[in-house]
C-alpha atoms as a PDB file:
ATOM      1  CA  UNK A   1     -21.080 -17.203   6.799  1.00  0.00           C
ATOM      2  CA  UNK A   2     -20.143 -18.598  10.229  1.00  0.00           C
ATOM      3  CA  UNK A   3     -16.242 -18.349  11.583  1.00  0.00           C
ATOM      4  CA  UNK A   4     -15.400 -21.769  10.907  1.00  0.00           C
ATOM      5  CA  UNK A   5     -16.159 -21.431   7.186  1.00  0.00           C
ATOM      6  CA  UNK A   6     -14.574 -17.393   6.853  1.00  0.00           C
ATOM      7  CA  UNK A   7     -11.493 -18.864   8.466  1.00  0.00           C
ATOM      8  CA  UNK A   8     -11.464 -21.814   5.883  1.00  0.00           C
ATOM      9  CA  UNK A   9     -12.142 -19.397   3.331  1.00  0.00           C
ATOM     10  CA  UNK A  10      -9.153 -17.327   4.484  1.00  0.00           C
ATOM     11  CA  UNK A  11      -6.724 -20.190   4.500  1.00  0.00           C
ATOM     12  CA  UNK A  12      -7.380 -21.028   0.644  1.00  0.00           C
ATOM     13  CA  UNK A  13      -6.901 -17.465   0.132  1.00  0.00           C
ATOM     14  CA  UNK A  14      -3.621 -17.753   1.846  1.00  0.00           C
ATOM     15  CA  UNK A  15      -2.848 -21.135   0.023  1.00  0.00           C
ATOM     16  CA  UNK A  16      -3.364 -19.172  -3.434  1.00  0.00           C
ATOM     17  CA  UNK A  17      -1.075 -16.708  -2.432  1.00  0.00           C
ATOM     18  CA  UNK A  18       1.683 -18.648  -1.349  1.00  0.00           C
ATOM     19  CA  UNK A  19       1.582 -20.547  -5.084  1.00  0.00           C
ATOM     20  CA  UNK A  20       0.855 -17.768  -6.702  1.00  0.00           C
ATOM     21  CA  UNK A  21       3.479 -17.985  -9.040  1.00  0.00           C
ATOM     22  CA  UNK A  22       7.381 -17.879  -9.274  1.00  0.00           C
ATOM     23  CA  UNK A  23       7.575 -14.587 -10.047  1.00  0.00           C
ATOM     24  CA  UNK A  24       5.858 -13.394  -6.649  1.00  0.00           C
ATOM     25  CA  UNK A  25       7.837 -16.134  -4.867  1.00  0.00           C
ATOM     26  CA  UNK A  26      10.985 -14.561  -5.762  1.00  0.00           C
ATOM     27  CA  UNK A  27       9.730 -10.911  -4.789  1.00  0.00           C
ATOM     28  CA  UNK A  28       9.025 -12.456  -1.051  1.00  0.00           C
ATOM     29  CA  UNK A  29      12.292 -13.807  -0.733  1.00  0.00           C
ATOM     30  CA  UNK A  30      13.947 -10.718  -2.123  1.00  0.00           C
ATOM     31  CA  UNK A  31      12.270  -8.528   0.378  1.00  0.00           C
ATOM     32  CA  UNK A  32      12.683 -11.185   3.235  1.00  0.00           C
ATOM     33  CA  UNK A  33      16.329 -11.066   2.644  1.00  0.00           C
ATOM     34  CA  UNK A  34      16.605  -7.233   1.782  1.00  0.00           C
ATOM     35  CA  UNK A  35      14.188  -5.961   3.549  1.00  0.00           C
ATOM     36  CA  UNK A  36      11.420  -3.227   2.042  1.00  0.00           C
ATOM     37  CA  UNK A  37      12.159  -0.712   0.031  1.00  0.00           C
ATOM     38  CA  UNK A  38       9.106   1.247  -0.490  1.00  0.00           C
ATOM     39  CA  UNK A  39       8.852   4.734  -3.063  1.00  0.00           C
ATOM     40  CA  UNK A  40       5.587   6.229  -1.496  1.00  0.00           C
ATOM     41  CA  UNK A  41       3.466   5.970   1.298  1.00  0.00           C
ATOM     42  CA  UNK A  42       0.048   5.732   1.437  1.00  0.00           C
ATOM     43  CA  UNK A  43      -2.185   6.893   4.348  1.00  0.00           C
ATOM     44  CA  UNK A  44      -5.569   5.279   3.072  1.00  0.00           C
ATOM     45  CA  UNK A  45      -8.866   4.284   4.274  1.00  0.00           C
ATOM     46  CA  UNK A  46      -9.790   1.202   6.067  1.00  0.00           C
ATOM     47  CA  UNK A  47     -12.831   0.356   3.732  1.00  0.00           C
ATOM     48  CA  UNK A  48     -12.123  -2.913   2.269  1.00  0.00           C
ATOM     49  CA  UNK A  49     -12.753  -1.080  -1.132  1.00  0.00           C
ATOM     50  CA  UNK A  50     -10.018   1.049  -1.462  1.00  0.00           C
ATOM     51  CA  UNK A  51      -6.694  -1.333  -2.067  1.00  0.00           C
ATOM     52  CA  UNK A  52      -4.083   1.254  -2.346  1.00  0.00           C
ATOM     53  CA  UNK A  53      -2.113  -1.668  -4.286  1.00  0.00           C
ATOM     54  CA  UNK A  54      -4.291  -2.443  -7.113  1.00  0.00           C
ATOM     55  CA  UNK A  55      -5.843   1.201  -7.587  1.00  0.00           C
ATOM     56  CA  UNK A  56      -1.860   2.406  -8.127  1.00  0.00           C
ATOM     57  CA  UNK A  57      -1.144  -1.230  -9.885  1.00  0.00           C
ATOM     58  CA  UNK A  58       1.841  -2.123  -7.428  1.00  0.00           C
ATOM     59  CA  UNK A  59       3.266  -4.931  -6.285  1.00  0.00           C
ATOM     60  CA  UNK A  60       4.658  -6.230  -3.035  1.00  0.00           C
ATOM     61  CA  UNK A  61       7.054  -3.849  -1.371  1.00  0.00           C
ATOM     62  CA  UNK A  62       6.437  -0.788  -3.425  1.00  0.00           C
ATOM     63  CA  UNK A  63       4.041   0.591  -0.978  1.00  0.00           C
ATOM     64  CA  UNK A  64       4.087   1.437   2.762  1.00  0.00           C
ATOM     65  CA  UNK A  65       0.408   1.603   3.121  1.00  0.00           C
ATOM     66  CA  UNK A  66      -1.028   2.767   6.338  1.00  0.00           C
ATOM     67  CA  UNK A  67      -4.935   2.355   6.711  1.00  0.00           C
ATOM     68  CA  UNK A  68      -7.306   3.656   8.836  1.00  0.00           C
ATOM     69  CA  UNK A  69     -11.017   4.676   8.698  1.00  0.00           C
ATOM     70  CA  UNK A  70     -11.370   7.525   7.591  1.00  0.00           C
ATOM     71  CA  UNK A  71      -7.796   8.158   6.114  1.00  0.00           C
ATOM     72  CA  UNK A  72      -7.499  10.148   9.865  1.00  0.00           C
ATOM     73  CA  UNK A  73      -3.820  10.503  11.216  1.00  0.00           C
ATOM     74  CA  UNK A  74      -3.033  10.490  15.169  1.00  0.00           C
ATOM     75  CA  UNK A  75       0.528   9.526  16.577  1.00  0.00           C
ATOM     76  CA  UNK A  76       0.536   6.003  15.648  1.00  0.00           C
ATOM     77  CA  UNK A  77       0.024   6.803  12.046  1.00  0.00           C
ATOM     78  CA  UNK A  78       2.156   9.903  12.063  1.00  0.00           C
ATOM     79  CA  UNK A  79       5.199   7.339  13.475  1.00  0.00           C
ATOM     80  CA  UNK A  80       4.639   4.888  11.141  1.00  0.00           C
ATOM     81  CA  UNK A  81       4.803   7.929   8.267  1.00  0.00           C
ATOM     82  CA  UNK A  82       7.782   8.941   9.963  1.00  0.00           C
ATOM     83  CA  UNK A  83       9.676   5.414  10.170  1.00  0.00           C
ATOM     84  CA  UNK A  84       8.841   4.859   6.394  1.00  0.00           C
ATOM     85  CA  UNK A  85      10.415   8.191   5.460  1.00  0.00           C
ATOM     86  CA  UNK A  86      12.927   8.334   7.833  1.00  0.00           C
ATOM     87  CA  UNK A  87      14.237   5.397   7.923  1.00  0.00           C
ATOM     88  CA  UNK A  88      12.968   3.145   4.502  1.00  0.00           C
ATOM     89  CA  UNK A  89      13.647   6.761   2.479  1.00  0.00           C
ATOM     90  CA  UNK A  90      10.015   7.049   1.424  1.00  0.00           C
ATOM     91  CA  UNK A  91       9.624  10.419  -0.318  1.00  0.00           C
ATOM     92  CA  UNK A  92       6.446  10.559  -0.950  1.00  0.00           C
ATOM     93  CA  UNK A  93       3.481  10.253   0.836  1.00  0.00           C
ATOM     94  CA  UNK A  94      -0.017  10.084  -0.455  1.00  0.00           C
ATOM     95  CA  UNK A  95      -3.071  10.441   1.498  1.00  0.00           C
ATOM     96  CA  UNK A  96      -5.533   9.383  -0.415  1.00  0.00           C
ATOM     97  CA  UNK A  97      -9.579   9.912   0.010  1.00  0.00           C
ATOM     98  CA  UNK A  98     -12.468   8.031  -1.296  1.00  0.00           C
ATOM     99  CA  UNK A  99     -15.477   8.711  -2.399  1.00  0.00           C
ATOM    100  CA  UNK A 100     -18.556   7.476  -0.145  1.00  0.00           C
ATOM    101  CA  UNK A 101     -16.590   6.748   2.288  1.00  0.00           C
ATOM    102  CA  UNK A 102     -18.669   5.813   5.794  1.00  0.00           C
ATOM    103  CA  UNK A 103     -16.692   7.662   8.049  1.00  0.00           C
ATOM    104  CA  UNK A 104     -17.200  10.295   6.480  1.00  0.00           C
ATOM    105  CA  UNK A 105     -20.948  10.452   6.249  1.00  0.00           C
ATOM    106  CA  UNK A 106     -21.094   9.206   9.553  1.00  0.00           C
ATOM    107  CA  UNK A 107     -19.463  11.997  11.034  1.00  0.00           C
ATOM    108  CA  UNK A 108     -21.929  14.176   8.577  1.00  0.00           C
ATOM    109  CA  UNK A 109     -24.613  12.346   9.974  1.00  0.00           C
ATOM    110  CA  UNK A 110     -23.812  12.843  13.648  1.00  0.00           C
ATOM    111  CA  UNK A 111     -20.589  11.300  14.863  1.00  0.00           C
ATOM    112  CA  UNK A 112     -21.239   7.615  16.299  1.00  0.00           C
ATOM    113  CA  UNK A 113     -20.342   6.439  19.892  1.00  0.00           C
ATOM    114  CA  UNK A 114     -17.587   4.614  21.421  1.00  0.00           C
ATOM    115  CA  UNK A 115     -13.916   4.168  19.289  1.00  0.00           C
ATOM    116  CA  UNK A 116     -15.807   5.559  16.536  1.00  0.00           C
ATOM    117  CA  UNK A 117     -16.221   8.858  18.321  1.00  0.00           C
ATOM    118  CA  UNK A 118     -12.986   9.309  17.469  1.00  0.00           C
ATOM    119  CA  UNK A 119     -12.287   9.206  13.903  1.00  0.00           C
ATOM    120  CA  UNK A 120     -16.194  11.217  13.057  1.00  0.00           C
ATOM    121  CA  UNK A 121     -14.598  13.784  15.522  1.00  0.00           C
ATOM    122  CA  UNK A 122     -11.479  14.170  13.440  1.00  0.00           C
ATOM    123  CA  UNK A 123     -13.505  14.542  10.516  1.00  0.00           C
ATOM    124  CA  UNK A 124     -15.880  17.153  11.684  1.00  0.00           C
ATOM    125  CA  UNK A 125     -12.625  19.023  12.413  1.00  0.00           C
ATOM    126  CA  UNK A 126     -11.194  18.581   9.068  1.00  0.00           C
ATOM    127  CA  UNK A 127     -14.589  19.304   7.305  1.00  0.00           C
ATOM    128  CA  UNK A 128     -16.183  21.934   9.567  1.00  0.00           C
ATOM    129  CA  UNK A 129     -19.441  23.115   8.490  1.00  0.00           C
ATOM    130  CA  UNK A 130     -19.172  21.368   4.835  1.00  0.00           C
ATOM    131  CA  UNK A 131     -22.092  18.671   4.389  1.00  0.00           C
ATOM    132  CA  UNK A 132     -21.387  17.788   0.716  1.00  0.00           C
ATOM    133  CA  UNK A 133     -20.122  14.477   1.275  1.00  0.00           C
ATOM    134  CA  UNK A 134     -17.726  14.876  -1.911  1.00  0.00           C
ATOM    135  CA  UNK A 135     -16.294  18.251  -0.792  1.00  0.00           C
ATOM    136  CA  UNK A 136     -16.449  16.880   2.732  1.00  0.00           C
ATOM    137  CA  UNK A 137     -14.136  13.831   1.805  1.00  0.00           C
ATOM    138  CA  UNK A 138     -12.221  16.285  -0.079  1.00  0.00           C
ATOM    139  CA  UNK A 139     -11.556  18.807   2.777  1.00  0.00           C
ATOM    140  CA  UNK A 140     -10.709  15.632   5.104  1.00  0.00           C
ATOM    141  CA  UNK A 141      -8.021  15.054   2.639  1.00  0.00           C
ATOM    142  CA  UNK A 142      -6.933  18.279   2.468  1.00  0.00           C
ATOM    143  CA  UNK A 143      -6.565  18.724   6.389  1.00  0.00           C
ATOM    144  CA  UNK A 144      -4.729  15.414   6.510  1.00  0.00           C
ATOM    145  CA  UNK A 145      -2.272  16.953   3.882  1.00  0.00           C
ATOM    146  CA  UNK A 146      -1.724  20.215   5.963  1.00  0.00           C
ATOM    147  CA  UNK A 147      -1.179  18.413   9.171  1.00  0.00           C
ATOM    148  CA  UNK A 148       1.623  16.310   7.378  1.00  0.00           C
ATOM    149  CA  UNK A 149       3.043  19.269   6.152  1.00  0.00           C
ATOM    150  CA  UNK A 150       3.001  20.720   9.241  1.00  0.00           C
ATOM    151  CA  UNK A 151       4.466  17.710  10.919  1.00  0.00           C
ATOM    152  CA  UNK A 152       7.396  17.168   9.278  1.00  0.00           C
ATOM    153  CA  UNK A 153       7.964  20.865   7.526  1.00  0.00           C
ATOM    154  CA  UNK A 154       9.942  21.269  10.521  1.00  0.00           C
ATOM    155  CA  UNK A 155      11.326  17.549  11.510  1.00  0.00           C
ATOM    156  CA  UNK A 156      14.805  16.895  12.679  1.00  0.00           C
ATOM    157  CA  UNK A 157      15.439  13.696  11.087  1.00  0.00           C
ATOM    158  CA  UNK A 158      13.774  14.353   7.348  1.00  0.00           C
ATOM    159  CA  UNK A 159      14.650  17.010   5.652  1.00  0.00           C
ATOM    160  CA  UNK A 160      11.148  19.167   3.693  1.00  0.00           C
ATOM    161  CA  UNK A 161      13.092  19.724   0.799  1.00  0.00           C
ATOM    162  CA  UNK A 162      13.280  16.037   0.106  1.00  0.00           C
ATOM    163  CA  UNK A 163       9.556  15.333   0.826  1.00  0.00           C
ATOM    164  CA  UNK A 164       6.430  15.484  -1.238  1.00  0.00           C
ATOM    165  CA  UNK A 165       2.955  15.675   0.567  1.00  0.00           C
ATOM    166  CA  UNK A 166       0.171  14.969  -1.979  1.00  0.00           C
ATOM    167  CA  UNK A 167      -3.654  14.716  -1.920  1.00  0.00           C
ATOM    168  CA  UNK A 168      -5.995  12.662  -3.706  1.00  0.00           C
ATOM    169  CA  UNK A 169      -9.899  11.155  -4.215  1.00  0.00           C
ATOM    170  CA  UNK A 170     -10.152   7.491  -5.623  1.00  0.00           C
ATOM    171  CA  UNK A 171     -13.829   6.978  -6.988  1.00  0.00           C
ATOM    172  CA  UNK A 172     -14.828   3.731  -5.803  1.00  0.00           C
ATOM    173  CA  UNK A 173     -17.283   3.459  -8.871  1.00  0.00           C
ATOM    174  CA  UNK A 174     -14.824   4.328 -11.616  1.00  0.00           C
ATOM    175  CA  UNK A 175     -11.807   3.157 -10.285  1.00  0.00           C
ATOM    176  CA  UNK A 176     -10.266   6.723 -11.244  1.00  0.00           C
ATOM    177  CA  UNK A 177      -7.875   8.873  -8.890  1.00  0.00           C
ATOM    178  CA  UNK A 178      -8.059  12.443  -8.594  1.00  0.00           C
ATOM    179  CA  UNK A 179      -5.506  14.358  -7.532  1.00  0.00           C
ATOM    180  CA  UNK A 180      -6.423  18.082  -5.178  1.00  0.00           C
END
């Protein structure tokens, strides 16, 4: 598919969306004029498989999703985590694995070169000498969840007590969230 014809296929996308009924119509002028008020955030992976809106059957403004190969969290992510909870009263936060997820078994498969280098190295942290790529994605989780709890266990502006870190794997075959 050349650019012309993605782009085309992008606007008809956008056209469905915009008449996609009354009901969602009055949602996007509720939040326009309100503003968000999301219940959970959800640090999630970039793969275009993982929709942290449909796997948790939400609608717009419910979420404050934050997406990034990998599910990996570095300062821009950890502000954006701390904006929704500070300041939109988020008190949860979800971040949320998947299984056979490629940045994952590309950093068990070596790493990668240039921006990628990045994220694989993050995940080699998080992982360590693990080369199940299950219990690898599992363990990435899991060290995402202890750096957030780490992060703001001790924050001045958002109190612990009021905050619930959680971990989980969404099975891109059976649709099915576990949580760790």
């Amino acid at each position: 598919m050349d650019a012309i014809s993605i782009r085309e296929r992008l606007l008809r996308g956008n056209l469905r969306w915009q008449n996609a009924g009354e009901e969602t119509a009055d949602r996007r002028r509720e939040t326009a004029q309100n503003g968000q008020r999301p219940y959970a955030i959800v640090i999630a992976c970039s793969d275009s498989r993982v929709i942290p809106e449909q796997i948790f059957g939400t609608g717009l403004g419910e979420l404050f999703v934050i997406r990034v190969a990998g599910n990996v969290l570095d300062r821009h992510q950890l502000g954006s985590i701390e904006y929704a909870a500070g300041h939109l009263g988020c008190k949860t936060i979800v971040m949320l694995g998947h299984t056979r997820c490629g940045a994952v078994s590309a950093a068990l498969s070596g790493g990668g070169d240039g921006f990628i280098k990045t994220i694989t190295d993050e995940i080699l942290l998080a992982v360590g000498e693990e080369r199940d790529a299950l219990r690898a994605c599992e363990r990435n989780v899991e060290h995402g969840v202890a750096l957030l709890q780490k992060e703001f266990g001790e924050h001045p502006e958002i109190a612990a007590d009021d905050l619930e870190i959680l971990g989980a794997v969404y099975d891109v075959e059976t649709g099915a969230v576990r949580w760790l």
